[in-house]
Protein backbone atom coordinates (compact mmCIF):
# COMPACT_ATOMS: atom_id res chain seq x y z
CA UNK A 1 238.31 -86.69 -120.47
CA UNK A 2 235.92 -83.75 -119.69
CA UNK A 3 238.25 -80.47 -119.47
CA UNK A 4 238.30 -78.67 -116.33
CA UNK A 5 236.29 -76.19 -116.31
CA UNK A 6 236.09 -73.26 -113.06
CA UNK A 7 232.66 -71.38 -111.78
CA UNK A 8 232.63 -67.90 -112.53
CA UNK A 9 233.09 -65.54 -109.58
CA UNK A 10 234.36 -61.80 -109.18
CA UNK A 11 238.08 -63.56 -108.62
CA UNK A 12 237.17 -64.54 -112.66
CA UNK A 13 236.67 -61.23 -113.75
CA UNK A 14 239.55 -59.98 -111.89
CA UNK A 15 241.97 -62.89 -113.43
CA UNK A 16 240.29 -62.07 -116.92
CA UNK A 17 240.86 -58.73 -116.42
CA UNK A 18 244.90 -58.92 -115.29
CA UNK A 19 247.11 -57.15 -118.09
CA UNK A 20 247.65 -60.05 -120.37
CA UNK A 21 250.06 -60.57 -123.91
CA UNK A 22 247.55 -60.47 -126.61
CA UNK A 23 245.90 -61.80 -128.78
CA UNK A 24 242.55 -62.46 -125.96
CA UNK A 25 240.43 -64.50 -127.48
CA UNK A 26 236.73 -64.53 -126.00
CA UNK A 27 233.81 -67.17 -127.08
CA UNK A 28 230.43 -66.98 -125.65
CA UNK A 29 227.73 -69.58 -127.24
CA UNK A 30 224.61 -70.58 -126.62
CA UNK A 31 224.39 -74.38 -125.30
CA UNK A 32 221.92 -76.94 -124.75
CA UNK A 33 221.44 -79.71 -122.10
CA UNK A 34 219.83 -82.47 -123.66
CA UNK A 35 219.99 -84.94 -126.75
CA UNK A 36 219.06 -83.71 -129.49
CA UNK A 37 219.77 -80.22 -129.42
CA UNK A 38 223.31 -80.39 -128.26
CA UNK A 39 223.96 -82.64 -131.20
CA UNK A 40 224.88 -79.09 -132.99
CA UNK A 41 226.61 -76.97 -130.14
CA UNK A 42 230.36 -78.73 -130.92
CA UNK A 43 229.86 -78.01 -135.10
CA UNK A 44 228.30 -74.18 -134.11
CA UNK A 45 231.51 -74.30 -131.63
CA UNK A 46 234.18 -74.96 -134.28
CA UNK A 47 232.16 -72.57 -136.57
CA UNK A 48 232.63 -69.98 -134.21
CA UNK A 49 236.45 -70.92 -133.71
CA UNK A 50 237.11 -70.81 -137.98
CA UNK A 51 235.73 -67.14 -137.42
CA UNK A 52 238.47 -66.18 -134.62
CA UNK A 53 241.24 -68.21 -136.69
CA UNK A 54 240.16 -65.78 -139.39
CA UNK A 55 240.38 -63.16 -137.55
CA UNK A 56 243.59 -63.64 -135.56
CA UNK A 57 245.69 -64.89 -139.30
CA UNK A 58 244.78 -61.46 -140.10
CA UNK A 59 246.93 -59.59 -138.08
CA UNK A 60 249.71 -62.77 -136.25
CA UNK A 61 251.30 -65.76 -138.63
CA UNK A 62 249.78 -68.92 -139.32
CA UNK A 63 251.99 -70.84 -136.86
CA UNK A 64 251.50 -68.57 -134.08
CA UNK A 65 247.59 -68.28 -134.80
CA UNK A 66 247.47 -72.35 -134.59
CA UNK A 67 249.37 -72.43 -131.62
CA UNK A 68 246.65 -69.88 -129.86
CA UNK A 69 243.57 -71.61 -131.24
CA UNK A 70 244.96 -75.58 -130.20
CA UNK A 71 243.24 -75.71 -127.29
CA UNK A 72 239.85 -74.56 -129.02
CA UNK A 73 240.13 -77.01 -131.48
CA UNK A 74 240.69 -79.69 -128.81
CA UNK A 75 237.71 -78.36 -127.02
CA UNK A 76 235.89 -78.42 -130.27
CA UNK A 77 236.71 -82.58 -130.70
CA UNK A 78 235.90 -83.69 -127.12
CA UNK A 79 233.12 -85.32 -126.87
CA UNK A 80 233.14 -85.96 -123.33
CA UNK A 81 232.82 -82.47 -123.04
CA UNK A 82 229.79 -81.60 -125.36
CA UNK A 83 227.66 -84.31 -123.51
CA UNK A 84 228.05 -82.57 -120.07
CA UNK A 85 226.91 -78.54 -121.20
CA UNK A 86 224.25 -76.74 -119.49
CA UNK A 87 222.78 -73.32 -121.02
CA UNK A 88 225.68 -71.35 -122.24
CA UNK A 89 229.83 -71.47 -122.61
CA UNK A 90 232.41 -68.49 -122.43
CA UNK A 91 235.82 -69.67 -123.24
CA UNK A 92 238.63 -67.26 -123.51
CA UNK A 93 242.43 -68.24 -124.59
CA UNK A 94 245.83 -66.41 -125.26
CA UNK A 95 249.49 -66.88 -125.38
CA UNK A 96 249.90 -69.55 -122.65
CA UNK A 97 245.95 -69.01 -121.36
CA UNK A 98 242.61 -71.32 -121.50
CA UNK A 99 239.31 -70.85 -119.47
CA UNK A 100 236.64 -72.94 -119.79
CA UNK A 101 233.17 -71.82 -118.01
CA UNK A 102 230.06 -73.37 -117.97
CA UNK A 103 227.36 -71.01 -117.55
CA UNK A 104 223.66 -71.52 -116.26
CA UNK A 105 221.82 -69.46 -118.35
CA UNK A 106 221.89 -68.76 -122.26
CA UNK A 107 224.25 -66.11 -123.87
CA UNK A 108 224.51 -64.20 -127.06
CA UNK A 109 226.49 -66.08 -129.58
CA UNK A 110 229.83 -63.65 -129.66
CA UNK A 111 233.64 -63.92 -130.53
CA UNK A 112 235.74 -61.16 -129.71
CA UNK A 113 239.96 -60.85 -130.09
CA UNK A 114 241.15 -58.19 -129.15
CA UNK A 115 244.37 -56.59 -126.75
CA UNK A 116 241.94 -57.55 -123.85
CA UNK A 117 239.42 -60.27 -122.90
CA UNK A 118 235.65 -59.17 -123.50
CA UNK A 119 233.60 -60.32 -120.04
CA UNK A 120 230.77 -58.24 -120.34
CA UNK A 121 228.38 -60.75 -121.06
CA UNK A 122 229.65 -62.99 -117.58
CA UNK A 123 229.90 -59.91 -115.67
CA UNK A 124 226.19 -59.46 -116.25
CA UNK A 125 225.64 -63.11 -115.77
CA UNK A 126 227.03 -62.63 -112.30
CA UNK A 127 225.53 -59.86 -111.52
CA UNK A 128 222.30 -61.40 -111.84
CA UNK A 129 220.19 -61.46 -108.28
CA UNK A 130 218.45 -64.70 -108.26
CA UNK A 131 221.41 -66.77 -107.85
CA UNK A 132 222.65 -68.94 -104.61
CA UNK A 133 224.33 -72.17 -103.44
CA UNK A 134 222.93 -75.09 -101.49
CA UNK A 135 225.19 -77.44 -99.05
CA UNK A 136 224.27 -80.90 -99.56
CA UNK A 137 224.85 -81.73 -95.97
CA UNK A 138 225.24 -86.22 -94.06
CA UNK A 139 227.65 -87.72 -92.53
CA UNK A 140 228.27 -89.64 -95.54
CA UNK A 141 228.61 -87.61 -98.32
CA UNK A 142 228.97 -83.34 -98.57
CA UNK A 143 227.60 -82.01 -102.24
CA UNK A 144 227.79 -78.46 -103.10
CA UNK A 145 225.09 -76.85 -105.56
CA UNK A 146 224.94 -73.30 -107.71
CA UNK A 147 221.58 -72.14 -109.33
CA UNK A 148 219.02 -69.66 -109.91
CA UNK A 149 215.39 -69.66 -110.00
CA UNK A 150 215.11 -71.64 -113.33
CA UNK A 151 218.34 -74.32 -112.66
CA UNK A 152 220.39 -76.10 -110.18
CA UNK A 153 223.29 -77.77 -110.52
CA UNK A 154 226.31 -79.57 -108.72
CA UNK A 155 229.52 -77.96 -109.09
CA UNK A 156 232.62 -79.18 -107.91
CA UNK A 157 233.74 -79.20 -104.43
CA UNK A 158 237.15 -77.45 -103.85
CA UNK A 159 239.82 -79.35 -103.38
CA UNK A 160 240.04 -78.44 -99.33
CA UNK A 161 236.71 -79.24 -98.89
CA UNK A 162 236.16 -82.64 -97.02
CA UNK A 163 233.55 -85.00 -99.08
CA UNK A 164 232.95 -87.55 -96.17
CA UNK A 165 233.47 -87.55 -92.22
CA UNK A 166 236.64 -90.18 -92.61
CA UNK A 167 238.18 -87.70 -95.07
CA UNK A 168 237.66 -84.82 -92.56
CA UNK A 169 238.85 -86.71 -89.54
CA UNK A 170 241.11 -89.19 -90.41
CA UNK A 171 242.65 -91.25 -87.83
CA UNK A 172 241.04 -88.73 -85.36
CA UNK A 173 238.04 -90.11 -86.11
CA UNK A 174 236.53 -92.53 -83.11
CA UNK A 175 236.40 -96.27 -84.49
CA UNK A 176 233.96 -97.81 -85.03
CA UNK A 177 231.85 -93.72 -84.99
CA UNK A 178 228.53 -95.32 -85.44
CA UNK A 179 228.96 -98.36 -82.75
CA UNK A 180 226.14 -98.20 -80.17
CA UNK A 181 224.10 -96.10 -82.03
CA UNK A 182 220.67 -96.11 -84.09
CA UNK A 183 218.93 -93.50 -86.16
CA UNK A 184 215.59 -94.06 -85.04
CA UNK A 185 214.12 -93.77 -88.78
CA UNK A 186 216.38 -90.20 -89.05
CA UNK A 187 217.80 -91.53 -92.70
CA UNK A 188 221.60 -92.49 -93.15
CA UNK A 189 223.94 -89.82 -92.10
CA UNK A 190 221.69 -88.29 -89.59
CA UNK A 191 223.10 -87.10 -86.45
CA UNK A 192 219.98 -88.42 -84.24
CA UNK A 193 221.38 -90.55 -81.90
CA UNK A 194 219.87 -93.40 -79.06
CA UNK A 195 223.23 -95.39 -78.20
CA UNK A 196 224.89 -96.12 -74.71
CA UNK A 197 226.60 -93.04 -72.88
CA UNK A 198 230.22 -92.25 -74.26
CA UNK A 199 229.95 -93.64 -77.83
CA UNK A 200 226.43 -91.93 -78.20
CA UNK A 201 228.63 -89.12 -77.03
CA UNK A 202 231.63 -89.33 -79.09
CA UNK A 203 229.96 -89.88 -82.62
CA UNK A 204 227.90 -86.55 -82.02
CA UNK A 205 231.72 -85.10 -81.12
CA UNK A 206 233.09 -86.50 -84.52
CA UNK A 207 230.09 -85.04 -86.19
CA UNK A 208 230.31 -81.18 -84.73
CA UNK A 209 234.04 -81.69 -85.55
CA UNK A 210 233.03 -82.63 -89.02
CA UNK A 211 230.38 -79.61 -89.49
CA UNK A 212 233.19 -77.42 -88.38
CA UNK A 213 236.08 -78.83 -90.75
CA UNK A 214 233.25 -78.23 -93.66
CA UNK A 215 232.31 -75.22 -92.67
CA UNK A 216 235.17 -73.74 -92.56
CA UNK A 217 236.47 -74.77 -96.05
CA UNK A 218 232.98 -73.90 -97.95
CA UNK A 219 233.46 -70.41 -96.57
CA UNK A 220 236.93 -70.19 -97.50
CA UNK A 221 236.38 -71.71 -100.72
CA UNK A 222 233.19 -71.01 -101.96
CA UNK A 223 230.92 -68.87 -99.94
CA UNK A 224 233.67 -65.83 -99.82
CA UNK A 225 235.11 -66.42 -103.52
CA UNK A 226 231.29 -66.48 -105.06
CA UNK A 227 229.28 -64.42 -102.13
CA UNK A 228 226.39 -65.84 -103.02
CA UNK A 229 224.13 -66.91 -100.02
CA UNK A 230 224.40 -70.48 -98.97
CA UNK A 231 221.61 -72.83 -97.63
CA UNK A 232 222.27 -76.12 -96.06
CA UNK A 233 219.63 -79.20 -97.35
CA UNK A 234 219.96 -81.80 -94.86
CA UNK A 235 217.65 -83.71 -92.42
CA UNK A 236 216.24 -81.69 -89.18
CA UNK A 237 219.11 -82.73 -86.80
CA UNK A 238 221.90 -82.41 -89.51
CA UNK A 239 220.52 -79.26 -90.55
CA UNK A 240 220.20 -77.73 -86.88
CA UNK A 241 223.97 -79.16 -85.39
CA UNK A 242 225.29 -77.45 -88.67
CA UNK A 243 223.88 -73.90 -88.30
CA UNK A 244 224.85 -74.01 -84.36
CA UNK A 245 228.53 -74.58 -85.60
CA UNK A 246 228.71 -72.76 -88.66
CA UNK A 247 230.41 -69.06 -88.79
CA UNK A 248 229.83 -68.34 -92.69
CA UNK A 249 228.13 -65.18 -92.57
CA UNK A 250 226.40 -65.84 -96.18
CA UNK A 251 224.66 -69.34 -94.29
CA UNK A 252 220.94 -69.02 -94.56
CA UNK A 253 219.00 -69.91 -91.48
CA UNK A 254 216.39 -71.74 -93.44
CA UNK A 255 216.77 -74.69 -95.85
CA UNK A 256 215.37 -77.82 -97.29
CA UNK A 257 214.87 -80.28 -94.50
CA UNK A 258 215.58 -82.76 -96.82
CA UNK A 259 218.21 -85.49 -97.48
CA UNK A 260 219.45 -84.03 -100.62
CA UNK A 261 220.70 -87.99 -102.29
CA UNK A 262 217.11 -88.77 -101.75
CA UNK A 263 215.23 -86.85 -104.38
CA UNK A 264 216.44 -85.40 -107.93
CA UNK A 265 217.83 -82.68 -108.89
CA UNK A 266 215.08 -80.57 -109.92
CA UNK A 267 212.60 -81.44 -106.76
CA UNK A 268 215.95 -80.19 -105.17
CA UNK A 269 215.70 -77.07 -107.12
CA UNK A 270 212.26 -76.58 -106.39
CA UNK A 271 212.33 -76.75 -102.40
CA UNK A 272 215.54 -74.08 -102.54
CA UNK A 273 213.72 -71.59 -104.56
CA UNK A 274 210.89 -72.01 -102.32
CA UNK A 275 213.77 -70.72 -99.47
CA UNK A 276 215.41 -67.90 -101.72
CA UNK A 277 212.09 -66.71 -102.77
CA UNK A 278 210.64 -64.86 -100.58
CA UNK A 279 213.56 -63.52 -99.65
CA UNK A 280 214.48 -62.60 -103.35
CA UNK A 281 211.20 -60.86 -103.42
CA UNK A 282 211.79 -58.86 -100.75
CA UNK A 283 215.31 -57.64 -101.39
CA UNK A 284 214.05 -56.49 -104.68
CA UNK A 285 211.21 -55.06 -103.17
CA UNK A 286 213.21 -53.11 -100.44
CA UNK A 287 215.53 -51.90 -103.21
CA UNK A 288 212.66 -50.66 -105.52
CA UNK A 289 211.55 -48.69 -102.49
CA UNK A 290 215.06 -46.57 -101.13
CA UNK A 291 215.61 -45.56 -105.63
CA UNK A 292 211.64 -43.86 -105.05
CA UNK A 293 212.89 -42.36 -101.55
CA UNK A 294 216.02 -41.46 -103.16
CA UNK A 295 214.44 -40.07 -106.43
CA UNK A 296 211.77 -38.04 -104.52
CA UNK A 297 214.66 -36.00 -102.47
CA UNK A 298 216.68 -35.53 -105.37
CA UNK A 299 218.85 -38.43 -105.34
CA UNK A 300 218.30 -41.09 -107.83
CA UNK A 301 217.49 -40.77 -111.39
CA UNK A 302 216.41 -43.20 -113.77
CA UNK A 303 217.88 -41.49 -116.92
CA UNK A 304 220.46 -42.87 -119.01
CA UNK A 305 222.30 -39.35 -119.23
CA UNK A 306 222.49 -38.35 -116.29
CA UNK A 307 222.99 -41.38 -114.73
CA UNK A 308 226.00 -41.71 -116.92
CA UNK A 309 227.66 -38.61 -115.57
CA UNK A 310 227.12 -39.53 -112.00
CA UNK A 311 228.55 -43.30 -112.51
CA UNK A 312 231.99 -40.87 -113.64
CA UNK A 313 232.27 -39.28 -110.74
CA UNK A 314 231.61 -41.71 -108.57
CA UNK A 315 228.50 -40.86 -107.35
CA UNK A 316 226.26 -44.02 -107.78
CA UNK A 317 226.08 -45.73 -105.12
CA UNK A 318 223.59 -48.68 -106.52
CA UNK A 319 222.08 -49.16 -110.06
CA UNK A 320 219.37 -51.41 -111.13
CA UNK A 321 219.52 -52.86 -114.33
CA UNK A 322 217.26 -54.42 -116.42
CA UNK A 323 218.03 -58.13 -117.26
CA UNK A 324 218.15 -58.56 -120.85
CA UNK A 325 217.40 -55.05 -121.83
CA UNK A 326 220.68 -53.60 -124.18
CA UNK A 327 220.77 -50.06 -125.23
CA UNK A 328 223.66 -49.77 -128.22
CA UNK A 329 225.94 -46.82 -127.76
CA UNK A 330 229.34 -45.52 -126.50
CA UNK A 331 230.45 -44.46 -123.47
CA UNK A 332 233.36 -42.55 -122.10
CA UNK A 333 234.23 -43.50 -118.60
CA UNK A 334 236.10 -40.23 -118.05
CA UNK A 335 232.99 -38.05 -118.76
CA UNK A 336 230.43 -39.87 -118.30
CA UNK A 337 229.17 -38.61 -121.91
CA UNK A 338 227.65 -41.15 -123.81
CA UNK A 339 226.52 -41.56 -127.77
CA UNK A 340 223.48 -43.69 -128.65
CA UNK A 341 224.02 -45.77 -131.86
CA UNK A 342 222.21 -46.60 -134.53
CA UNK A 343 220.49 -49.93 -133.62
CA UNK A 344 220.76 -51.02 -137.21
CA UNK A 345 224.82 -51.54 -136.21
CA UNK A 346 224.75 -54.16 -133.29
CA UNK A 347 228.46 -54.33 -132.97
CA UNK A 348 228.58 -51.47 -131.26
CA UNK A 349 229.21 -51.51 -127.06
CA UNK A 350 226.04 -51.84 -124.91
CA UNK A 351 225.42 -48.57 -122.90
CA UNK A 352 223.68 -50.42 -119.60
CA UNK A 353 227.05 -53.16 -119.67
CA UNK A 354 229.51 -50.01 -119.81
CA UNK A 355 227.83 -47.74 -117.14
CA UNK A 356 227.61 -51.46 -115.04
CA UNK A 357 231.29 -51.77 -115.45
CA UNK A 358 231.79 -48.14 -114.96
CA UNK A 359 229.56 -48.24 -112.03
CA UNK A 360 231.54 -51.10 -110.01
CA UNK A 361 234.85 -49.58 -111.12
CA UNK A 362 233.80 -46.40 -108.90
CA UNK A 363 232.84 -49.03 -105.91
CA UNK A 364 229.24 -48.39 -106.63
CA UNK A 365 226.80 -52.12 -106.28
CA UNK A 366 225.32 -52.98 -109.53
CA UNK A 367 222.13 -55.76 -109.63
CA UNK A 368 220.88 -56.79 -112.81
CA UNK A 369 216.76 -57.98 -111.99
CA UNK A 370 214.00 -58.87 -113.89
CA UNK A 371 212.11 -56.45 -116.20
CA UNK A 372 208.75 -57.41 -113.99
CA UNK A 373 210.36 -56.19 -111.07
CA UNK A 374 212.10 -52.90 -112.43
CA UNK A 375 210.91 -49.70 -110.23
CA UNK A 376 211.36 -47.75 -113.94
CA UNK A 377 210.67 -48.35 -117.79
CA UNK A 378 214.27 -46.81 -118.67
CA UNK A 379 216.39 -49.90 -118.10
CA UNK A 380 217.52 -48.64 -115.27
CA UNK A 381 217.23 -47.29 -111.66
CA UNK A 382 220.44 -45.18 -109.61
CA UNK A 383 219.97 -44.05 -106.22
CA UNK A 384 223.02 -41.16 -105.77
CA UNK A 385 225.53 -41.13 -102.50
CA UNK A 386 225.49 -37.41 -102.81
């Protein structure tokens, strides 16, 4: 049996971030998607664990360190699970606490325990700007998708979210819904109808009613939780009934007009990027443009120092950071002073993941972007409220 394993939101990093009893334990690993190279990814896994059982019999007893670490080890031994990874895996555990998360791009190979849970590597991860959801969208089947420009995959529908119109409807539902109609070469599940006056009527009834039902749970369950923007892939007249009824306020108006059980996963990828795109482009671009208004009247800076003071008193209102780029150092959130290290000692914190933290602590917006599209060569880019 595969584990459960949750998507990473802000809700994540809040719960990760709750006062917990220590020991936190925090894994992040590097994964791989295919045969052969996951073959190694469970013995690097277990690896990884020896090093935080190590670590944690230094300072708690043998029985209590075991106890901690059993659902690792399980982890470590299912086999289930190490045939279903994508890029990367952050697992954290305590007294009475597992999390298992799947993650869509690579991460630095990392174990941390310490009195709290280290998330700065999925805080960056979700920070990221590229990323959305799709709605896989027919009367016969709903699918929910999470990716970024280089992946796509389907994650699992909440449990209030209705998979089929019969789920949704129930005995509400008119019998037999599809009687008197045809599609007219529309595709299953299409909502194009040529029937005979009330049951033409009725089944486009059920299917607003079923729009409705899903919209309503995908915002409540996914769209708000994640607030990522969300683009229904359906055929013309599915797509068009579902952004008439929808209310989610992170629905894009465009979208593959595509039945999404049709083609695979990666043509599926490739039509949504060709959505986000442009508009990806543009926010970046639009950003990139108010830090060189801001910096030209004295009200965004691109260096790390000063920045750093700002972020601790709260005056950043938006930071840009580079994706990938890590500057080793120490800084004090207080102050706002910060201490470059010597990049011989990697251990140390990463100066761009503190002031990100710092920054969002102070209710500031932090995007981590692509070093192609960074407005500066610093690493980063803050435009100042005052």
């Amino acid at each position: 049996m595969i584990p459960t394993t949750i998507t990473a939101t802000a809700g994540t990093l809040a719960e990760l971030g709750a006062a917990r009893q220590p020991p936190c334990l925090s894994l992040y690993q590097r994964t791989h998607r295919r045969y052969p190279d996951n073959q190694q990814d469970p013995i690097r896994f277990r690896n990884l664990v020896g090093e935080m059982k190590a670590s944690l019999r230094q300072e708690y007893p043998a029985e209590e360190a075991d106890a901690i670490l059993e659902p690792f080890e399980a982890l470590g031994h299912d086999h289930a699970f190490w045939n279903h990874t994508l890029d990367g895996l952050a697992v954290f555990g305590g007294p009475s606490f597992f999390r298992v998360i799947r993650l869509q791009r690579p991460v630095v190979e990392l174990v941390v325990v310490a009195d709290t849970f280290h998330t700065k590597p999925l805080r960056r991860l979700l920070q990221s700007t590229d990323r959305y959801q799709v709605l896989g969208l027919s009367l016969d089947r709903i699918q929910l998708f999470e990716g970024n420009r280089d992946t796509l995959d389907e994650i699992d529908l909440a449990p209030g979210v209705p998979r089929t119109i019969t789920e949704a409807l129930g005995d509400q539902l008119t019998e037999p819904h599809l009687a008197g109609t045809s599609f007219s070469g529309a595709g299953p599940g299409a909502v194009s109808y040529h029937g005979h006056g009330g049951r033409k009527d009725e089944a486009e009834v059920d299917a607003v009613r079923f729009f409705r039902a899903v919209d309503r749970a995908v915002l409540e369950h996914h769209s708000r939780p994640s607030g990522l923007p969300l683009m229904v892939a359906a055929l013309t007249e599915n797509h068009h009934l579902f952004l008439r009824v929808s209310h989610n306020p992170f629905l894009m108006k465009d979208g593959p007009l595509i039945d999404p059980g049709a083609i695979s996963a990666d043509e599926l990828r490739r039509a949504a990027w060709a959505v986000v795109e442009p508009q990806y482009q543009a926010r970046l671009a639009a950003r990139s443009e108010e830090f060189a208004l801001a910096q030209s009247r004295g009200l965004g800076s691109s260096d790390l120092l000063q920045v750093a003071e700002a972020a601790a008193t709260g005056r950043v209102a938006t930071v840009l950071i580079e994706w990938g780029r890590q500057i080793p150092g120490h800084l004090d959130g207080s102050t706002g002073h910060i201490e470059i290290a010597d990049l011989k000692h990697p251990q140390v914190d990463d100066l761009l993941d503190d002031l990100a933290e710092l920054v969002e602590k102070m209710g500031g917006e932090v995007l981590v972007i692509p070093s192609e599209r960074m407005p500066t060569d610093s690493g980063l880019a803050a435009t100042y409220r005052y």
